[in-house]
N, C-alpha and C. Protein backbone atom coordinates (compact mmCIF):
# COMPACT_ATOMS: atom_id res chain seq x y z
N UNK A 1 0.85 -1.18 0.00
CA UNK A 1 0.00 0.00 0.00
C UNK A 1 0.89 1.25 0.00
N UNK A 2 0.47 2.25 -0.70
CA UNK A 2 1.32 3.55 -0.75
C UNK A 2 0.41 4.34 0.00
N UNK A 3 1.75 5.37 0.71
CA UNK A 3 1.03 6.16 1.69
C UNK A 3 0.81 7.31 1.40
N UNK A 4 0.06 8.33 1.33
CA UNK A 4 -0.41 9.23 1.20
C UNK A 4 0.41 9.96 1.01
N UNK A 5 0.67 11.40 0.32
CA UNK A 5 1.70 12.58 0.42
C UNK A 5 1.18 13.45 1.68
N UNK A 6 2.36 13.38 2.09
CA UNK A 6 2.43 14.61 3.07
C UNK A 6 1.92 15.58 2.85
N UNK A 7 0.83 16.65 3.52
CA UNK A 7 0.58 17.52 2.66
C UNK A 7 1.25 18.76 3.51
N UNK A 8 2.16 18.47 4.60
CA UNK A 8 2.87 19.41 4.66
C UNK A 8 4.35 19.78 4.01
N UNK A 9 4.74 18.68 3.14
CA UNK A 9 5.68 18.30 2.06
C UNK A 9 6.07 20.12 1.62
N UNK A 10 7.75 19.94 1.42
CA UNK A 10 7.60 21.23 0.59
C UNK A 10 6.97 20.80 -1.10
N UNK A 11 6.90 20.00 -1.55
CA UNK A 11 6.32 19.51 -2.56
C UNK A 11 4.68 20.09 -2.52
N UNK A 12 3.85 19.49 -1.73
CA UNK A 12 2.49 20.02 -1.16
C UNK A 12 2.45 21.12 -1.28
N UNK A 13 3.26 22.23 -0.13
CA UNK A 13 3.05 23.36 -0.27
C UNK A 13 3.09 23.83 -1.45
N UNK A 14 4.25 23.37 -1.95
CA UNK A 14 4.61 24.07 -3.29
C UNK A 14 3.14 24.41 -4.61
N UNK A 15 2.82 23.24 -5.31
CA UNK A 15 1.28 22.78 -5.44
C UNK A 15 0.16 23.34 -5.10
N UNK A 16 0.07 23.58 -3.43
CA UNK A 16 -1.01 24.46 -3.39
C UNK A 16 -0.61 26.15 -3.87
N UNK A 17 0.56 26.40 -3.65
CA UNK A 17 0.90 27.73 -3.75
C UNK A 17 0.59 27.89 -5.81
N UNK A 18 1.10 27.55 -6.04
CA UNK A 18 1.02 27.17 -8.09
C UNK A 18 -0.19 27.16 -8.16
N UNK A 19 -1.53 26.24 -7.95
CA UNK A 19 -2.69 26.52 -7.97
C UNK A 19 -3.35 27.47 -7.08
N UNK A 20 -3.16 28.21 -6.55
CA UNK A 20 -3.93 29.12 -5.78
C UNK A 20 -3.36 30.47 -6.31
N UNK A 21 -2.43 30.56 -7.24
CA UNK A 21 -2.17 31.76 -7.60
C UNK A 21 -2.17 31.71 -9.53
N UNK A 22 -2.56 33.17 -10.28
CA UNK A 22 -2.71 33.30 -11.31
C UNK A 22 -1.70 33.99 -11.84
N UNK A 23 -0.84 34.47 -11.48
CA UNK A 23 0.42 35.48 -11.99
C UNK A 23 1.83 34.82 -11.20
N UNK A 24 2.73 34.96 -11.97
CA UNK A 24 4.07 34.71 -11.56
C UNK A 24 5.06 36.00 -11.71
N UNK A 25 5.74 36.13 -11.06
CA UNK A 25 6.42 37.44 -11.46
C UNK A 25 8.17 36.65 -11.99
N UNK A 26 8.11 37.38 -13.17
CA UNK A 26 9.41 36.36 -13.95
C UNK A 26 10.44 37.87 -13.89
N UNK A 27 11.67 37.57 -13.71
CA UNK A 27 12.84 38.01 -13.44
C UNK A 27 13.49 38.12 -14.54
N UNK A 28 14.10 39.36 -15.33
CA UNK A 28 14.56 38.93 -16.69
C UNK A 28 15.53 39.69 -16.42
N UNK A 29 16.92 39.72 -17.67
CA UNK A 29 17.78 40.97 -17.32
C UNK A 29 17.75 40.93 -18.83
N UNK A 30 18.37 42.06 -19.60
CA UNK A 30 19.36 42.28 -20.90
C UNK A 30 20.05 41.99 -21.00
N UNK A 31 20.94 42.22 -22.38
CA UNK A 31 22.36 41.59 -22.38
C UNK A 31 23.28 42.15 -21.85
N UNK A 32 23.00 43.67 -21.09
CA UNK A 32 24.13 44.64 -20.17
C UNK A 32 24.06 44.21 -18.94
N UNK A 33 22.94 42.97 -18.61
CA UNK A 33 22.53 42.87 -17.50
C UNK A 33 21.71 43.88 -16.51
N UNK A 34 20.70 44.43 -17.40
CA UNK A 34 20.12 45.54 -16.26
C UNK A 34 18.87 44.85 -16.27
N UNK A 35 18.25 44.83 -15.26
CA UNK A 35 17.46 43.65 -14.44
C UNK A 35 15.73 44.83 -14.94
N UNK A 36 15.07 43.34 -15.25
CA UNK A 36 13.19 43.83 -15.58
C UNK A 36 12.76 42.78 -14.93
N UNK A 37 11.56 42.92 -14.32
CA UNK A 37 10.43 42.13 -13.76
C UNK A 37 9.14 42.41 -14.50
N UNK A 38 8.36 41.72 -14.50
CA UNK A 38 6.50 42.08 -15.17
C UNK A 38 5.90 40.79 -14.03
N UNK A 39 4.81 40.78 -13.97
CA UNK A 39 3.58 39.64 -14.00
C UNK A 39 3.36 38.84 -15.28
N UNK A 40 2.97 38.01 -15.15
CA UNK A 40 2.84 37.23 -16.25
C UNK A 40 1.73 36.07 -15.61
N UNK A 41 0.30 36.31 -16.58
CA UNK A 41 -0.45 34.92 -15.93
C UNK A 41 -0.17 34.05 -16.92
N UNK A 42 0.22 32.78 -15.85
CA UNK A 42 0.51 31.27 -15.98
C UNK A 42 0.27 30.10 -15.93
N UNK A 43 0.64 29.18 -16.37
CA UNK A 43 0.12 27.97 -16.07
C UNK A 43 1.44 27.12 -15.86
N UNK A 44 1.58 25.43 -15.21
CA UNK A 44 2.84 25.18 -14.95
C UNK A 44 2.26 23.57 -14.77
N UNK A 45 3.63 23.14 -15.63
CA UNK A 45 3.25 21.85 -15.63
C UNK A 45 4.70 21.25 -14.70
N UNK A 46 3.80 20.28 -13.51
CA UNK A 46 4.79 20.05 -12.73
C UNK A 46 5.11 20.39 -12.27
N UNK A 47 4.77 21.62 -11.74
CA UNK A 47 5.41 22.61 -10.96
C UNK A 47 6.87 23.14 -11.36
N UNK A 48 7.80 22.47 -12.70
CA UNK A 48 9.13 22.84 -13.09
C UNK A 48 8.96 23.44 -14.23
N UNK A 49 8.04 23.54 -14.73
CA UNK A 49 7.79 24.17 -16.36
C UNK A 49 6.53 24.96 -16.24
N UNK A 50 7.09 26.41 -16.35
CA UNK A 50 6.08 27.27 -16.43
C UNK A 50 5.91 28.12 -17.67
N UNK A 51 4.60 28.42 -18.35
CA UNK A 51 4.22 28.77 -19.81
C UNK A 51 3.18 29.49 -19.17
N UNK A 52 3.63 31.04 -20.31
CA UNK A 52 2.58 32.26 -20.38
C UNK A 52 2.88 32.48 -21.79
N UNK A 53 1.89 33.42 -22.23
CA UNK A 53 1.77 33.81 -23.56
C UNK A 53 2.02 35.25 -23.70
N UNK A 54 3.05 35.63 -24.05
CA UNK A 54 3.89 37.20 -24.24
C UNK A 54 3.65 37.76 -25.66
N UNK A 55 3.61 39.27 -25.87
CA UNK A 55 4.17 39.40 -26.95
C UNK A 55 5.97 39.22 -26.91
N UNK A 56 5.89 39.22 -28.57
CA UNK A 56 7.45 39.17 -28.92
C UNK A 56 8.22 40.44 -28.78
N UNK A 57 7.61 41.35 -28.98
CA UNK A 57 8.08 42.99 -28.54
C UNK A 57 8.42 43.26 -27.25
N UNK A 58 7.68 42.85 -26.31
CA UNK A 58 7.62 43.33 -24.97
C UNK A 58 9.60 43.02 -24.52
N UNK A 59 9.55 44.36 -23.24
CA UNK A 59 10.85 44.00 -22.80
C UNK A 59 11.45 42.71 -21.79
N UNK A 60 10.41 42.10 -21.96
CA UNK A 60 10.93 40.67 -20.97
C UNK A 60 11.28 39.71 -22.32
N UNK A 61 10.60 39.62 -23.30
CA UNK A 61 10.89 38.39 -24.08
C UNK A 61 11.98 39.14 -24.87
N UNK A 62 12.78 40.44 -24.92
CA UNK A 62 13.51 40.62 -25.83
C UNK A 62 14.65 40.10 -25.09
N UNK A 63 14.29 40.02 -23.28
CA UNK A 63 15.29 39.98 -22.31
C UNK A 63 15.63 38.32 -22.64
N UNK A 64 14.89 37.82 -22.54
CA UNK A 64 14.76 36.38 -22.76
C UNK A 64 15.53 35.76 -24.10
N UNK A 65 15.22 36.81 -24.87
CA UNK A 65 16.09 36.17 -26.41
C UNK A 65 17.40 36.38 -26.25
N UNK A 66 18.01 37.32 -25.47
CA UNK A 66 19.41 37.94 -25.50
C UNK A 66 20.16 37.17 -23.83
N UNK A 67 19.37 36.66 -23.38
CA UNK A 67 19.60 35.80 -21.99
C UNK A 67 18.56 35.02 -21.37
N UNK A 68 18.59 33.82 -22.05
CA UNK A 68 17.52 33.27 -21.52
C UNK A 68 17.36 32.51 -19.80
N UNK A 69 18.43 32.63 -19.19
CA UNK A 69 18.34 32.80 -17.73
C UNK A 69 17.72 33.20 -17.15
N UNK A 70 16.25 32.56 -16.33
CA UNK A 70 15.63 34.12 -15.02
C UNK A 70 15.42 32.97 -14.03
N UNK A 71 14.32 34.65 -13.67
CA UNK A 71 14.24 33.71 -12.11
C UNK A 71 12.73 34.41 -12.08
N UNK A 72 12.25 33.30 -11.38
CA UNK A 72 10.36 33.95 -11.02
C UNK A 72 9.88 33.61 -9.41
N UNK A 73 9.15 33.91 -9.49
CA UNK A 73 8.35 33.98 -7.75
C UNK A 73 7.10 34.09 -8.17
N UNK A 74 6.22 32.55 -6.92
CA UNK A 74 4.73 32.88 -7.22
C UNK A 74 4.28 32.74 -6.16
N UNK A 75 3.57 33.97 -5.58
CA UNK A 75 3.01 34.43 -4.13
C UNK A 75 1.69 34.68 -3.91
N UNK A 76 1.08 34.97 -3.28
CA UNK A 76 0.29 35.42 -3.16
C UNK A 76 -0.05 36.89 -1.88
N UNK A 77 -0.31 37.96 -2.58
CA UNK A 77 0.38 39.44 -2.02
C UNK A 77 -0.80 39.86 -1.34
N UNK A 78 -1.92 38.94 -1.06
CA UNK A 78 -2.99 39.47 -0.24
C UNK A 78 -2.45 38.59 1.30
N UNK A 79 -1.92 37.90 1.27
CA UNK A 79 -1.37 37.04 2.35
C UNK A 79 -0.80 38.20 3.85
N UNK A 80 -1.42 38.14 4.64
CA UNK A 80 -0.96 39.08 5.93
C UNK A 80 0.61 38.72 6.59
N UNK A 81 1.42 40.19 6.97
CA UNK A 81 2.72 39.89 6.88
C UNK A 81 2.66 39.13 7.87
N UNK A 82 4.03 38.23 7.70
CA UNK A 82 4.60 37.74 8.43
C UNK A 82 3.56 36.39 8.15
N UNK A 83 2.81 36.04 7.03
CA UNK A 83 2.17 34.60 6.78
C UNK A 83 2.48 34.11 5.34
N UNK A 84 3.21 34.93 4.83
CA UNK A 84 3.32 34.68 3.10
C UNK A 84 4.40 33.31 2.73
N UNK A 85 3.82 33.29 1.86
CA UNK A 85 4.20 31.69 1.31
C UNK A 85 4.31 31.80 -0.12
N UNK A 86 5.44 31.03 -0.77
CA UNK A 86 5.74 31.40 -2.01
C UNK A 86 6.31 30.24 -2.83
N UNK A 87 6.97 30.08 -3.99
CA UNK A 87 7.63 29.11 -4.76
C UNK A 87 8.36 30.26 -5.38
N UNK A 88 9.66 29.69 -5.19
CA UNK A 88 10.78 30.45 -6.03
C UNK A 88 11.27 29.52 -7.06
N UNK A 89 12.42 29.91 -8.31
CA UNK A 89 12.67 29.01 -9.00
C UNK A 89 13.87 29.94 -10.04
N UNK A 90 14.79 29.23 -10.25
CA UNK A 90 15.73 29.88 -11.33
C UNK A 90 15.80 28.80 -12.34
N UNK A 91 15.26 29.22 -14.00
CA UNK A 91 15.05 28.76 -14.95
C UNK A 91 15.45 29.01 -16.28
N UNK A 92 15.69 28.38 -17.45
CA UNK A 92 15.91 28.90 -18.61
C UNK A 92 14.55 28.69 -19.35
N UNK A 93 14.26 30.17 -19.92
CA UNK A 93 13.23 30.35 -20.53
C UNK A 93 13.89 30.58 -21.77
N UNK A 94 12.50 30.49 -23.03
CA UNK A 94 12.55 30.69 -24.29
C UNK A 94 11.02 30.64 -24.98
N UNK A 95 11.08 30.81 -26.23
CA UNK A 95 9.66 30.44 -26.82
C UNK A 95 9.77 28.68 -26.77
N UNK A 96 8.29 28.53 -26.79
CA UNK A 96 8.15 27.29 -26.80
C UNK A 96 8.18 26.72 -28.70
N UNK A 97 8.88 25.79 -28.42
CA UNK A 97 9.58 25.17 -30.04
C UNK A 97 8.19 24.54 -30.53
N UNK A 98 7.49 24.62 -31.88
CA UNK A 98 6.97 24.46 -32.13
C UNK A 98 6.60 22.60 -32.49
N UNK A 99 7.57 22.40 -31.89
CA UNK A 99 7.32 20.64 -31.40
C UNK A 99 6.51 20.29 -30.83
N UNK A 100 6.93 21.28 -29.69
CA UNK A 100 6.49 21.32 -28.33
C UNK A 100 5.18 21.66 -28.24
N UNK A 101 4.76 22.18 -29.02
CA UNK A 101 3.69 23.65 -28.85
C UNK A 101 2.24 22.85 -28.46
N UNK A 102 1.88 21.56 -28.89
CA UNK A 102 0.99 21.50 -28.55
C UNK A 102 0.45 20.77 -27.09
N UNK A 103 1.43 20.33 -26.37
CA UNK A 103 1.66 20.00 -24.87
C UNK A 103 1.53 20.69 -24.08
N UNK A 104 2.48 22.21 -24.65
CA UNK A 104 2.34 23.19 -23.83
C UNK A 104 1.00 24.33 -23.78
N UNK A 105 1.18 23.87 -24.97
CA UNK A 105 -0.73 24.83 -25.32
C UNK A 105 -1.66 24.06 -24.63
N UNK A 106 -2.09 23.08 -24.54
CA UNK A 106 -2.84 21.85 -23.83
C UNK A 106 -2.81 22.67 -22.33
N UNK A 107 -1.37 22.78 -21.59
CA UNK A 107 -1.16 22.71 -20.03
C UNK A 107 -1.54 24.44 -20.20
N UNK A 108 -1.36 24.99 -20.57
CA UNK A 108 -1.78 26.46 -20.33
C UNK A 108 -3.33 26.61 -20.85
N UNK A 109 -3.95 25.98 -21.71
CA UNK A 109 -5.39 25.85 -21.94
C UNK A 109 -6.09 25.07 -20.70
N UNK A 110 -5.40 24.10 -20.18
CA UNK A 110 -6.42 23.70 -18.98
C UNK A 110 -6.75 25.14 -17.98
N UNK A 111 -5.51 25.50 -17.54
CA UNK A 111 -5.83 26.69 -16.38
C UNK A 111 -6.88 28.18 -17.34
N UNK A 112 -6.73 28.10 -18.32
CA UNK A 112 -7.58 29.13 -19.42
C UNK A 112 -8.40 28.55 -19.16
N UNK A 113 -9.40 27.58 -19.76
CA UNK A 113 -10.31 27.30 -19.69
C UNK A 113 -10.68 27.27 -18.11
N UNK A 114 -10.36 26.44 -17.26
CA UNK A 114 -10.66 26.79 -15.73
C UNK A 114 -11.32 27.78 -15.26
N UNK A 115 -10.50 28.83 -15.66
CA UNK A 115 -10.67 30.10 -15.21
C UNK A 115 -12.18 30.88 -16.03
N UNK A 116 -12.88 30.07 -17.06
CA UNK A 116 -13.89 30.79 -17.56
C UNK A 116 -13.20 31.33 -19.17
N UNK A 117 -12.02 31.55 -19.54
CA UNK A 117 -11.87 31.84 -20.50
C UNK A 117 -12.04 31.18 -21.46
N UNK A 118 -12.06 31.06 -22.62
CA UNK A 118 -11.90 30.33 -23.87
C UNK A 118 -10.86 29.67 -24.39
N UNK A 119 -10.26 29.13 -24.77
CA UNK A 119 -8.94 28.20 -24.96
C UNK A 119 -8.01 28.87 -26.40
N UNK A 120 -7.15 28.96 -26.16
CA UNK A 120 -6.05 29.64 -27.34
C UNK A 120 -6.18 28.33 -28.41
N UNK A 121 -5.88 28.83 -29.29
CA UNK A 121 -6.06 28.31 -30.78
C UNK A 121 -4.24 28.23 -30.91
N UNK A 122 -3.43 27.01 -31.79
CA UNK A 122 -2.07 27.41 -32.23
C UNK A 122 -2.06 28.87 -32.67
N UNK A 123 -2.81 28.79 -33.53
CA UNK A 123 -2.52 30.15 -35.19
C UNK A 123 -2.36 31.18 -34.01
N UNK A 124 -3.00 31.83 -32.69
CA UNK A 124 -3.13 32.62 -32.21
C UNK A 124 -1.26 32.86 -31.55
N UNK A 125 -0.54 31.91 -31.54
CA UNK A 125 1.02 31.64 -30.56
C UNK A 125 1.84 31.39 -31.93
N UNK A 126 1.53 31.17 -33.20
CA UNK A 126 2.46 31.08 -34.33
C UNK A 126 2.30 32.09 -35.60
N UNK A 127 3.11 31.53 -36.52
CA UNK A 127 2.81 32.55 -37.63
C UNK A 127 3.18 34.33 -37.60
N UNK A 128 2.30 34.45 -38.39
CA UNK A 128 2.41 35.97 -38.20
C UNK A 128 2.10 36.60 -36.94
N UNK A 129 1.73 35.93 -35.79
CA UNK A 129 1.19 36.66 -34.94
C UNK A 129 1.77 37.30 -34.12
N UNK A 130 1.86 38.04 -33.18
CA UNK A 130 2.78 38.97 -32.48
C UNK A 130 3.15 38.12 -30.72
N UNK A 131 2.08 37.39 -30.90
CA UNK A 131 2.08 36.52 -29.65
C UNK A 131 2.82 35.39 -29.88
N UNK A 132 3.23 34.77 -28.95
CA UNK A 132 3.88 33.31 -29.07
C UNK A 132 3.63 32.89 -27.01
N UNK A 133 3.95 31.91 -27.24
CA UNK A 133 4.13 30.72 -25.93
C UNK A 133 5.27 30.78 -25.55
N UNK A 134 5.73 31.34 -24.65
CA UNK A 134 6.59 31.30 -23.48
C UNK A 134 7.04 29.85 -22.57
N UNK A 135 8.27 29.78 -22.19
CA UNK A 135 8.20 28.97 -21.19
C UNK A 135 9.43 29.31 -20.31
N UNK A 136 9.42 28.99 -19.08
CA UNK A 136 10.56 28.71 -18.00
C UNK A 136 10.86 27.51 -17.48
N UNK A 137 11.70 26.91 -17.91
CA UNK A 137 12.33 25.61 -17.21
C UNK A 137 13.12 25.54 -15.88
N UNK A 138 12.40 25.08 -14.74
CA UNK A 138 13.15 25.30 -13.57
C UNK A 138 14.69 24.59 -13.78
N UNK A 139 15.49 24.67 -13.41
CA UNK A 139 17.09 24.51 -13.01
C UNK A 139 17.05 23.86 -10.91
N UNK A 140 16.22 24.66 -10.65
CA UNK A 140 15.88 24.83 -9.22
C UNK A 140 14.72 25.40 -8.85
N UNK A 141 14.15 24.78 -7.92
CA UNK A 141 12.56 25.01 -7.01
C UNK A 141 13.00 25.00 -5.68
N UNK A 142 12.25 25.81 -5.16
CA UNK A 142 12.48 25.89 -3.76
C UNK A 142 11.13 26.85 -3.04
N UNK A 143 10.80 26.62 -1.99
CA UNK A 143 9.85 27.38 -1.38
C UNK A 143 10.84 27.83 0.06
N UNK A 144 10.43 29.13 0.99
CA UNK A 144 11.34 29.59 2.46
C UNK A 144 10.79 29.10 3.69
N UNK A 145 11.08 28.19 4.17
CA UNK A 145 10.82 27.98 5.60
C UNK A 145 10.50 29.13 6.44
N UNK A 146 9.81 28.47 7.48
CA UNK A 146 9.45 29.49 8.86
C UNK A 146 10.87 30.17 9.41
N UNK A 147 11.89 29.74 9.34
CA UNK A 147 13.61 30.11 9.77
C UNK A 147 14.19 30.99 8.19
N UNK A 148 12.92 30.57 7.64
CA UNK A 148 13.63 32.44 6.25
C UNK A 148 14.53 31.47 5.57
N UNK A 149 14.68 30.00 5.44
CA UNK A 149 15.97 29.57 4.56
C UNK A 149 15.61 28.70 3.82
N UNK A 150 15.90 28.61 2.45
CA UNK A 150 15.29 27.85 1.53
C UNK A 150 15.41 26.39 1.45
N UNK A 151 14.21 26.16 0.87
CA UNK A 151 14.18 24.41 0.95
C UNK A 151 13.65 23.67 -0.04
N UNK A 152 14.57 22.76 -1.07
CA UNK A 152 14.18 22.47 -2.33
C UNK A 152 13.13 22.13 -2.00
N UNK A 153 12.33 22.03 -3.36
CA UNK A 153 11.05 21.32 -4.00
C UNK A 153 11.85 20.41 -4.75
N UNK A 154 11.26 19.24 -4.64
CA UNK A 154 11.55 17.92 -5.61
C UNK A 154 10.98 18.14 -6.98
């Protein structure tokens, strides 16, 4: 018999924190290294692969083409101080390869649809369009203990 997951697991936490929140804040720099942040709503498969849908203009994905290294945080900022709970993660992002595209369109259409929206179409993330599919590949997960010091996620 297998036993149940912990649901105080940093794994658990992690999970509830990913589903209970709609925005990630992704960490980008340039190629001089001068550091940008945005929001970005997301979806995440596994909790190690996270996909939003950007334009190609914007200054995070130009950050992304010229260094695809970041780092993101997903919190929740209504949380009263001294109770906040989070998932951190340093990842290599890029557009999603059109191999890929329909796995990742799938995992970001479940939380779309969820949410009441309508589901993205490819043509809408390829082609001529100004939009494309994003992704961040964790390297590292981690959520902060009650002692402020980090503690992988599996």
């Amino acid at each position: 018999m297998t036993a149940a997951p912990d649901p105080t697991s940093p794994a658990a936490l992690a999970r509830r924190i990913l589903d209970a929140n709609a925005y990630l804040t992704l960490a980008t720099a340039d190629a001089d290294g001068r550091p940008w942040t945005t929001p970005v709503w997301f979806a995440d498969r596994d909790g190690r692969e996270f996909v939003w849908v950007s334009r190609t203009e914007r200054r995070h994905s130009h950050n992304i083409g010229v260094r695809p290294e970041v780092a993101l945080a997903v919190f929740d900022s209504t949380t009263p101080v001294g109770d906040a709970t989070a998932v951190f993660a340093d990842a290599v992002a890029g557009i999603v390869p059109d191999e890929e595209l329909p796995d990742a369109l799938a995992a970001f259409n479940a939380k779309t649809v969820a949410s009441g929206r309508p589901a993205w179409e490819p043509q809408r993330v390829t082609g001529e369009s100004a939009l494309r599919l994003y992704r961040a590949v964790a390297t590292e997960v981690w959520i902060i203990d009650e002692d402020e010091q980090r503690v992988p996620v599996p």
